[in-house]
Protein backbone atom coordinates (compact mmCIF):
# COMPACT_ATOMS: atom_id res chain seq x y z
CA UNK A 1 25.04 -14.12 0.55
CA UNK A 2 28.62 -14.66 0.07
CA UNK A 3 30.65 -14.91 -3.51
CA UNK A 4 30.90 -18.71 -2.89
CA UNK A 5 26.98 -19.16 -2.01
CA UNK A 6 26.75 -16.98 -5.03
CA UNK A 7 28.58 -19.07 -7.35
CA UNK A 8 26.70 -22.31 -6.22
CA UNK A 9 23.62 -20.89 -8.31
CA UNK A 10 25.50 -22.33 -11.56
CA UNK A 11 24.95 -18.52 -13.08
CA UNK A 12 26.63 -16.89 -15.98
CA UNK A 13 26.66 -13.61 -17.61
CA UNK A 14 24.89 -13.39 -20.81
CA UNK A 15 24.18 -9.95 -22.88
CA UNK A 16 23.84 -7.95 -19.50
CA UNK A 17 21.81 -9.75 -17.97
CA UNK A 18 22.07 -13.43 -15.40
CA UNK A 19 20.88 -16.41 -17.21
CA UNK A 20 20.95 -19.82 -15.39
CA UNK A 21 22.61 -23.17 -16.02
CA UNK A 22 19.71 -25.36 -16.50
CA UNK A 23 21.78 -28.57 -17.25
CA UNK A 24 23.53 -28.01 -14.08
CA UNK A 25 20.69 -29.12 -11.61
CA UNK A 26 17.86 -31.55 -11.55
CA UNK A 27 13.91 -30.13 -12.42
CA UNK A 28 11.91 -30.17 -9.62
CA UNK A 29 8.25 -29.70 -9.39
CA UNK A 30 5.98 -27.04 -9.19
CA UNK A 31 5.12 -26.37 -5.55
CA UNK A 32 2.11 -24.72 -5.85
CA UNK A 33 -0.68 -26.78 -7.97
CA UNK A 34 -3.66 -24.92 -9.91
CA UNK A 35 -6.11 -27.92 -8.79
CA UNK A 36 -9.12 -26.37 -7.23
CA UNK A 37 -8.05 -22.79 -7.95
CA UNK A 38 -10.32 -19.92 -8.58
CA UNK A 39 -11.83 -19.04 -12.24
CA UNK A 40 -9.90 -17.44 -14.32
CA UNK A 41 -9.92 -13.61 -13.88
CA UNK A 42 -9.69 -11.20 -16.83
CA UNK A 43 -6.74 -8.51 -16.22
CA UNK A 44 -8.08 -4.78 -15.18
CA UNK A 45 -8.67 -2.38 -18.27
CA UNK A 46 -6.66 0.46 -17.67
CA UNK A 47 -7.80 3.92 -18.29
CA UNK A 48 -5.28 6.02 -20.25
CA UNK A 49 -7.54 9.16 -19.02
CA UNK A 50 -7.24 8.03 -15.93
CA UNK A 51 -4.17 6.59 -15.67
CA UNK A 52 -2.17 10.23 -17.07
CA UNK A 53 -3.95 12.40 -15.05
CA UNK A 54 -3.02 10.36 -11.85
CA UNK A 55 0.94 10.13 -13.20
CA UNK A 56 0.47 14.03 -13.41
CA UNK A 57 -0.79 14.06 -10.26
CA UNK A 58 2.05 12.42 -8.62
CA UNK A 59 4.87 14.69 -10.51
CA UNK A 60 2.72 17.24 -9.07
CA UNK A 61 2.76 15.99 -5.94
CA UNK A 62 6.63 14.77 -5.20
CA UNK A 63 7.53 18.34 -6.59
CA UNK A 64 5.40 19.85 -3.25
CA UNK A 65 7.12 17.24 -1.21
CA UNK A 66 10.97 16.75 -2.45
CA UNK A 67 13.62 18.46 -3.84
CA UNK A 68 14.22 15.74 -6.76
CA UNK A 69 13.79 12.33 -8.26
CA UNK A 70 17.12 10.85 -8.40
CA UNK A 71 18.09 7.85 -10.80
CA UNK A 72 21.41 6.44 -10.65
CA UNK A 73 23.41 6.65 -13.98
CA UNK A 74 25.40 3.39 -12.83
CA UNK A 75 21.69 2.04 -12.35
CA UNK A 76 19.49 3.27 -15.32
CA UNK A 77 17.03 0.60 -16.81
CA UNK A 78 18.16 -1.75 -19.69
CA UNK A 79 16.62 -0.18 -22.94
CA UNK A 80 15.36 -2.25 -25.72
CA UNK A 81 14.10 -5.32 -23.80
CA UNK A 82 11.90 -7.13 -26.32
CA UNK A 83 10.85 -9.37 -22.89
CA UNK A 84 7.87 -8.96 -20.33
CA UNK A 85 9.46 -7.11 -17.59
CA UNK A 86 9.29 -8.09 -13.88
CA UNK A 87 10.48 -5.05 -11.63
CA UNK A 88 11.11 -6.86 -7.95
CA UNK A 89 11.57 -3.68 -5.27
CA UNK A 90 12.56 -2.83 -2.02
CA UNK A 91 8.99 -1.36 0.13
CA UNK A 92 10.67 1.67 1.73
CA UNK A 93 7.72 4.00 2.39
CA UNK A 94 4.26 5.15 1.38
CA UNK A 95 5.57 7.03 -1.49
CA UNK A 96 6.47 4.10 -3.81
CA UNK A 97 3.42 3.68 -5.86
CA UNK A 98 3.66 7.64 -7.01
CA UNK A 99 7.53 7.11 -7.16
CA UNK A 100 6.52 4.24 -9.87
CA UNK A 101 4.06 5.69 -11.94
CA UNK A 102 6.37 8.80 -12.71
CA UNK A 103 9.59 6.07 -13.16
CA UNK A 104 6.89 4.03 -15.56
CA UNK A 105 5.95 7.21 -17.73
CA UNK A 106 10.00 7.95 -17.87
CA UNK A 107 11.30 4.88 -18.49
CA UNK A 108 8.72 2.35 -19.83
CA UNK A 109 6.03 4.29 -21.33
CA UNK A 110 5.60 1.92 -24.47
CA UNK A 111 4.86 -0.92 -21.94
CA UNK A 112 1.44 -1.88 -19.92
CA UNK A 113 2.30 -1.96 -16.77
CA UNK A 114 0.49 -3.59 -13.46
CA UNK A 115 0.30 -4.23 -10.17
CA UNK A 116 -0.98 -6.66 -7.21
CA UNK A 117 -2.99 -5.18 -4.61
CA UNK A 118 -4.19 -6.53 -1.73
CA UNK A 119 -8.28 -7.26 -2.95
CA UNK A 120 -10.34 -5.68 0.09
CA UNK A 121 -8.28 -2.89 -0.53
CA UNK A 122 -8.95 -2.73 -4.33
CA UNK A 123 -12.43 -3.53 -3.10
CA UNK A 124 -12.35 -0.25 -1.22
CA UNK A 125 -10.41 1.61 -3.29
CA UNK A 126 -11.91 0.67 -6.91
CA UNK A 127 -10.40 3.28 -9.33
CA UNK A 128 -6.51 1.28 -8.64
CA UNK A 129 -8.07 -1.08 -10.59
CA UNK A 130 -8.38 1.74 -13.62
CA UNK A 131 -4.55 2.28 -12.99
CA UNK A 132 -3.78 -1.41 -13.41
CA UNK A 133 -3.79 -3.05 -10.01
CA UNK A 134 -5.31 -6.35 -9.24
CA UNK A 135 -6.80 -7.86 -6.33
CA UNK A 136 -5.30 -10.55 -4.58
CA UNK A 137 -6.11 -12.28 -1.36
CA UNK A 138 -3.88 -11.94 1.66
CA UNK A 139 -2.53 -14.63 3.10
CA UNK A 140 -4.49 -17.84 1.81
CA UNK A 141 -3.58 -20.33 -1.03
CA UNK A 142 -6.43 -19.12 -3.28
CA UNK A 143 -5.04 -15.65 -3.01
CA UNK A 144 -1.35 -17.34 -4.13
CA UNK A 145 -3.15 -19.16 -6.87
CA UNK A 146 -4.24 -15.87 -8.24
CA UNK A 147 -1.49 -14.23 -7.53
CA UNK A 148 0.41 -16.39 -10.16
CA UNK A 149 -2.02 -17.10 -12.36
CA UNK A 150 -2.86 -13.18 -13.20
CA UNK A 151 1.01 -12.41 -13.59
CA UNK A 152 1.48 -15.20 -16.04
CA UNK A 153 -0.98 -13.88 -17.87
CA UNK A 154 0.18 -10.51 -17.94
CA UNK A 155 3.83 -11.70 -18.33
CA UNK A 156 2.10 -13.53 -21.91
CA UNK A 157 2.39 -10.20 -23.17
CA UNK A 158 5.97 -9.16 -24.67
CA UNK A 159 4.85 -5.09 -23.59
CA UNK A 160 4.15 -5.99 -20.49
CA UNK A 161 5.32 -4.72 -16.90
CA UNK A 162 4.94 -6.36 -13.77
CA UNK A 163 5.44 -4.49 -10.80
CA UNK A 164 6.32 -6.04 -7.39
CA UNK A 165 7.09 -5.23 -3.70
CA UNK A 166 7.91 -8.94 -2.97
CA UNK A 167 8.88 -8.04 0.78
CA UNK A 168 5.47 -7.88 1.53
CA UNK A 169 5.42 -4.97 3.71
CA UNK A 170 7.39 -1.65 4.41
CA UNK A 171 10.99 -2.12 5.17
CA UNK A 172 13.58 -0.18 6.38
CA UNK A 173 16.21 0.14 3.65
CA UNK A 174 19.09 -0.73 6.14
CA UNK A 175 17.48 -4.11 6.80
CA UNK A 176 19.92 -6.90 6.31
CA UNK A 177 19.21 -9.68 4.81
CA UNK A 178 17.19 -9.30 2.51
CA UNK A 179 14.43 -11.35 2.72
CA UNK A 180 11.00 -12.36 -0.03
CA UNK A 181 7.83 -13.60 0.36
CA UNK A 182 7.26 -16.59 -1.44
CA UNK A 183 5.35 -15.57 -4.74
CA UNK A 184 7.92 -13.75 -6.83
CA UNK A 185 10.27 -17.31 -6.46
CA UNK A 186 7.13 -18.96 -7.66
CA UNK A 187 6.26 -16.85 -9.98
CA UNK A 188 9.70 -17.63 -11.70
CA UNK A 189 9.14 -21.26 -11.96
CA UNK A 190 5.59 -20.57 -14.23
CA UNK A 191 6.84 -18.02 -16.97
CA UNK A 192 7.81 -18.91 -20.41
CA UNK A 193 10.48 -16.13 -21.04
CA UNK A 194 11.38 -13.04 -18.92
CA UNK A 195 13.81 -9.97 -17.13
CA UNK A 196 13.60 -9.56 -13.65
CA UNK A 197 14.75 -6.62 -12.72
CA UNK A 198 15.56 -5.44 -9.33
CA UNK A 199 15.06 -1.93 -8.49
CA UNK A 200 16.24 0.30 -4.95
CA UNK A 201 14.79 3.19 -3.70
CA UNK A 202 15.88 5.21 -0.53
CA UNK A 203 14.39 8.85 0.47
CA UNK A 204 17.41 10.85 1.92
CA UNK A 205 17.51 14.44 3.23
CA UNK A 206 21.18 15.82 1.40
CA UNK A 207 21.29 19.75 1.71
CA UNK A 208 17.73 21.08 0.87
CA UNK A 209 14.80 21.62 3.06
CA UNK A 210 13.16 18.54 1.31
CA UNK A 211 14.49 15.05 1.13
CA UNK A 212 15.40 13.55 -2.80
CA UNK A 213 14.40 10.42 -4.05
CA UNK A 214 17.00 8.19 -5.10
CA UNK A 215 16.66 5.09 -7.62
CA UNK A 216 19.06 2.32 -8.66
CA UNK A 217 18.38 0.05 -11.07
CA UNK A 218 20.07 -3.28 -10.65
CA UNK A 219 21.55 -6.27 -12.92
CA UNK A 220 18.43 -7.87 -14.76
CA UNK A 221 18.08 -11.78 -14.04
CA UNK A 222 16.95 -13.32 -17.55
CA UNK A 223 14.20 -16.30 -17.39
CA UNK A 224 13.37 -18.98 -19.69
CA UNK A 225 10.92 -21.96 -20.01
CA UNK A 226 14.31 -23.74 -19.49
CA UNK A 227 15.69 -22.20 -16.57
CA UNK A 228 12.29 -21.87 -14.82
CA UNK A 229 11.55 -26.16 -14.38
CA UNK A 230 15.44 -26.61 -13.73
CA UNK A 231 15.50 -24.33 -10.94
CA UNK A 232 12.99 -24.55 -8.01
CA UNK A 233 11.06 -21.47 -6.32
CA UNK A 234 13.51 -21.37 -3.36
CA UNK A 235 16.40 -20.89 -5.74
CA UNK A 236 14.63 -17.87 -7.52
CA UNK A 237 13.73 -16.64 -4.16
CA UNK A 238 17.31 -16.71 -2.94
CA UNK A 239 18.59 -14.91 -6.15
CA UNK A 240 16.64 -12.53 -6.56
CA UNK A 241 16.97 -11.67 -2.77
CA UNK A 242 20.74 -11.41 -3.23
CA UNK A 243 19.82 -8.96 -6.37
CA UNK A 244 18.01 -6.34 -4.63
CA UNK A 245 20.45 -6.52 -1.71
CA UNK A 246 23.03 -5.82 -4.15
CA UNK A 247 21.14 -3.21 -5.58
CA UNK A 248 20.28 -1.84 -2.18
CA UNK A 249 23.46 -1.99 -1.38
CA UNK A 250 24.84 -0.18 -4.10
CA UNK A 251 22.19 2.72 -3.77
CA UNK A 252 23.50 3.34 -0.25
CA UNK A 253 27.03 3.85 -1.13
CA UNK A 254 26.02 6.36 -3.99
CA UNK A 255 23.69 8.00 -1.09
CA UNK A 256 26.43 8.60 1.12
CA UNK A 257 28.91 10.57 -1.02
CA UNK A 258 26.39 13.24 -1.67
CA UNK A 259 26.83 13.58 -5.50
CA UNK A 260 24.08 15.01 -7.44
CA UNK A 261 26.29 14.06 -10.85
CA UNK A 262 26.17 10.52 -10.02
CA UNK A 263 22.28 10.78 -10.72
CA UNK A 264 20.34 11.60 -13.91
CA UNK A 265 18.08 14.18 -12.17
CA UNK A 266 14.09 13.18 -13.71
CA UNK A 267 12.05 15.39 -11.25
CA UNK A 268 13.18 18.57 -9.31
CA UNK A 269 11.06 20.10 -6.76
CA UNK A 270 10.92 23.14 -4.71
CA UNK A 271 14.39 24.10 -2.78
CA UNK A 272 15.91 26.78 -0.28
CA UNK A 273 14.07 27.69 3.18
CA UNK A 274 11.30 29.86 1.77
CA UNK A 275 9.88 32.96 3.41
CA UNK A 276 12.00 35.75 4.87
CA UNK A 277 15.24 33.73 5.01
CA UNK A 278 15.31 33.56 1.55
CA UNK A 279 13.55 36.91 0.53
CA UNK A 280 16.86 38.03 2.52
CA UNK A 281 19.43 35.56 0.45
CA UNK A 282 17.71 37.21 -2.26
CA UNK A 283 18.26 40.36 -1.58
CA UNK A 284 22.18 40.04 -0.07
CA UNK A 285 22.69 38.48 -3.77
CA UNK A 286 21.62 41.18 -5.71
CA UNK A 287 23.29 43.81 -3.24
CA UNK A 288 26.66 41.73 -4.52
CA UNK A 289 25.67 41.93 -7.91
CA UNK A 290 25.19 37.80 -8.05
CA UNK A 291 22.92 35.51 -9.44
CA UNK A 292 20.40 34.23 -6.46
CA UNK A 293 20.24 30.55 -6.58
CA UNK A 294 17.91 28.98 -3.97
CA UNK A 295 19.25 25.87 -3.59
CA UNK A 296 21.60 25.28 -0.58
CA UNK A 297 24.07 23.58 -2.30
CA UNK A 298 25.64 23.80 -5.78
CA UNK A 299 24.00 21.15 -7.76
C-alpha cells in the first residue's frame, strides 16, 4: 500500500502504538452474525508440566537445527502492555510453532498464551490442546463463528496472548502483497480493548553450517470498543496487512546486511563444519598459539 492509501485509514500515532480515528468514518455492521452458532466452548486448560517441558523441547531442538534465534533490536516487543495481546504473523515454514513457544517463554512469560488449530488436527493430535491450541473448523461459517467467539473470550483476559498465522497457510516471505484471511479483520471489529502486534520471521543461511532464525517485531496497532464498530473488518484486514508487510519488509533489509549486532541473540546453536575439518582448525589454532573459535565468522 502506498503512503497516500496509508493515510486514508484516518490513523494517528498514540504512545507507540496506531490508534484509529473513530469520528472520522461511519459504523458499519458486524458481518458475521452469532445467530445459529455453535455452543459456547470452554478455552483448553493448559498444562504448565506440559507446556515447559515441550518449550524445553523446542530450545533443545532449534539448537540441533540452527546456529541462533535472532530478534531484531529495532523490532523487540513493547514491554509493559497492560492489554490482551494479538500477535498477527507471517507462516514461513514448519518451524513457527517451536519458534513461538521459545519467543513466548522470552518475551511474554507472565501472559497465557493460545492458539487456533485446525480441529481434525487437534482431534488427532490431542495433547496441542494441553499447550493451548483450539480447534476450529476449516473452511465453513460455524468454524468462523468459533473462531471469533473463542478469541474474544480469550482476548477478555488482560494476560492474555493470542497467537495468529492469519495467512492461512505457508508463505514464502518474499511474497508481495501481503495478503489475510478474513478472521483476524473480524476479529478486530468484536474486541473491547486490544494490541495487535505484527511479528516477521525469515530462516536465512549467513556464514554457519546452519541457517539463524531471525525475528522482527513490528509497530503495535491499538484497538478499542470505539475504533472496532467505526471501522469495518475489511479496513482491519487491510491494516494490518500493510503492518506485517512493513514488518516483513523491514526484517529483509536487516537480513541482507549480515549483522549479528543488529540482533539481540536469544538462542545459539551448534556452529563450524564439525568432524575432521574442524578437529584440523583446531589444531592449526593452537599450533599459532590462538584461541579456536568454531564459528565461521566473527560474531
Amino acid at each position: 500500500m502506498t503512503t497516500q492509501t496509508q493515510a486514508g485509514f484516518g490513523l494517528r500515532q498514540t504512545s507507540g502504538a496506531l490508534s484509529a480515528h473513530p469520528a472520522e468514518v461511519m459504523p458499519v455492521a458486524r458481518p458475521i452474525s452469532d445467530q445459529a452458532a455453535p455452543s459456547f466452548k470452554p478455552l483448553p486448560h493448559i498444562s504448565p508440566f506440559l507446556l515447559n517441558w515441550f518449550t524445553w523441547y523446542s530450545r533443545r531442538y532449534l539448537r540441533r537445527h540452527f546456529h541462533s534465534l535472532r530478534v531484531s533490536l529495532r523490532g523487540l516487543p513493547p514491554a509493559d502492555v497492560e492489554l490482551p495481546l494479538v500477535i498477527f504473523s507471517n507462516h514461513a515454514a514448519w518451524w513457527d510453532a517451536l519458534v513461538g513457544l521459545v519467543l513466548k517463554a522470552e518475551y511474554f512469560s507472565g501472559r497465557k498464551a493460545f492458539a487456533p488449530i485446525d480441529s481434525k488436527a487437534l482431534a488427532t493430535y490431542k495433547m496441542f490442546g494441553k499447550l493451548g491450541f483450539y480447534g476450529v473448523e476449516q473452511g465453513t461459517r460455524r468454524g468462523a463463528v468459533q473462531f471469533l467467539r473463542t478469541s474474544e473470550n480469550i482476548l477478555s483476559d488482560n494476560h492474555s496472548l493470542l497467537v495468529i498465522t492469519p495467512q492461512g497457510r505457508f508463505a514464502d516471505v518474499r511474497e508481495r502483497p501481503v495478503r489475510f484471511e478474513a478472521g483476524l479483520g473480524h476479529l478486530a471489529t468484536r474486541v473491547g480493548h486490544a494490541m495487535f502486534l505484527p511479528m516477521a520471521t525469515e530462516f536465512v543461511f549467513w556464514e554457519e553450517r546452519l541457517p539463524e532464525i531471525l525475528v522482527h517485531f513490528g509497530e503495535p496497532v491499538e484497538v478499542s470498543a470505539q475504533h472496532a464498530v467505526a471501522f469495518d473488518a475489511k479496513y482491519w484486514t487491510t491494516l494490518f496487512e500493510q503492518k506485517l508487510e512493513a514488518t516483513q519488509n523491514a526484517l529483509a533489509a536487516e537480513a541482507k546486511r549480515r549483522d549479528p549486532d543488529e540482533f539481540q541473540t536469544v538462542l545459539r546453536g551448534d556452529a563450524g563444519q564439525g568432524g575432521v575439518y574442524d578437529w584440523w582448525r583446531a589444531v592449526k589454532a593452537k599450533l599459532r598459539g590462538e584461541t579456536f573459535r568454531k564459528e565461521h565468522g566473527t560474531k
